[in-house]
Protein backbone atom coordinates (compact mmCIF):
# COMPACT_ATOMS: atom_id res chain seq x y z
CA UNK A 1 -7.89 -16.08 3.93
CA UNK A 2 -9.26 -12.70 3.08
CA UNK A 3 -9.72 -9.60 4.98
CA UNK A 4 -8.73 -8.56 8.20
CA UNK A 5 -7.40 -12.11 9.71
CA UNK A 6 -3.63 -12.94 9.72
CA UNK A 7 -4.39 -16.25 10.97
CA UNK A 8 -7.46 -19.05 11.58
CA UNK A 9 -6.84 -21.31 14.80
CA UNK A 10 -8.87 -24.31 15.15
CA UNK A 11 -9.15 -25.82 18.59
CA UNK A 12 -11.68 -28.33 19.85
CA UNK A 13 -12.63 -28.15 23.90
CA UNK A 14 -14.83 -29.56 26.00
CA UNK A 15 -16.37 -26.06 26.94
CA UNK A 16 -17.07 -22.42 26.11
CA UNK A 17 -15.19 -21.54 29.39
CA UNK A 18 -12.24 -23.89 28.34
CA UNK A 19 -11.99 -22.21 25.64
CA UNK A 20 -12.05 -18.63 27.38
CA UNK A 21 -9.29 -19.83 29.53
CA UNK A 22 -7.14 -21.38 26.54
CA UNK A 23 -7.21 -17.40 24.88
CA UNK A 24 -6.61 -15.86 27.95
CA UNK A 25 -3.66 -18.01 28.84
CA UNK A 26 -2.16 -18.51 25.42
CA UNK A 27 -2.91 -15.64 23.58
CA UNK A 28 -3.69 -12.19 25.74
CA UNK A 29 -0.04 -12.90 27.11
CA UNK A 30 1.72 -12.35 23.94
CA UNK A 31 2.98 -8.88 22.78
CA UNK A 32 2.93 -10.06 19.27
CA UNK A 33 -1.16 -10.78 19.02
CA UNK A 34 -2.53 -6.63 19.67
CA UNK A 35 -6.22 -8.32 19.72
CA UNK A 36 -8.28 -11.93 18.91
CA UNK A 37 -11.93 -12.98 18.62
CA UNK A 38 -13.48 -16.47 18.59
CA UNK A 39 -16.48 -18.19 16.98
CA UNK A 40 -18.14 -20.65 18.67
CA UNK A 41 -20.38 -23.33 16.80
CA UNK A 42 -22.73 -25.47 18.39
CA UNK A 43 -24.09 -27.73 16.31
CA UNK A 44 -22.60 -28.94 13.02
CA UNK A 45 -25.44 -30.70 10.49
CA UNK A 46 -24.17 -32.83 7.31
CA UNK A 47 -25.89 -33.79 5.01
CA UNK A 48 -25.04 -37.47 3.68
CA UNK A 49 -27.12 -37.39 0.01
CA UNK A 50 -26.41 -34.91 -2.26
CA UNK A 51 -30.08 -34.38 -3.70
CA UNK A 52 -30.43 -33.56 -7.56
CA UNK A 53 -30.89 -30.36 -8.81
C-alpha cells in the first residue's frame, strides 16, 4: 500500500448499516486507530473473455 493508509480491512456484511455498526463498535473504541474511512462497492462486474487487442 501507498500513501496515507497503514492498513486495508476487508469485511463482507449484509448491510451499509452493519457495516456502520461493525466501525463504530470495533474501531472508534480503540485509542490506537486516531481516525478510519470506508468504501462501499455495490456492484462488482467481471468480465469472463479477455477480448484481443
Amino acid at each position: 500500500m501507498t500513501g496515507g493508509d497503514d492498513f486495508l480491512v476487508h469485511v463482507a456484511v449484509p448491510s451499509v448499516e452493519a457495516l456502520h455498526a461493525f466501525l463504530m463498535d470495533k474501531f472508534s473504541k480503540r485509542r490506537e486507530i486516531v481516525s478510519f474511512r470506508s468504501s462501499v462497492i455495490y456492484q462488482h462486474a467481471r468480465a469472463t473473455v479477455v477480448e484481443a487487442l
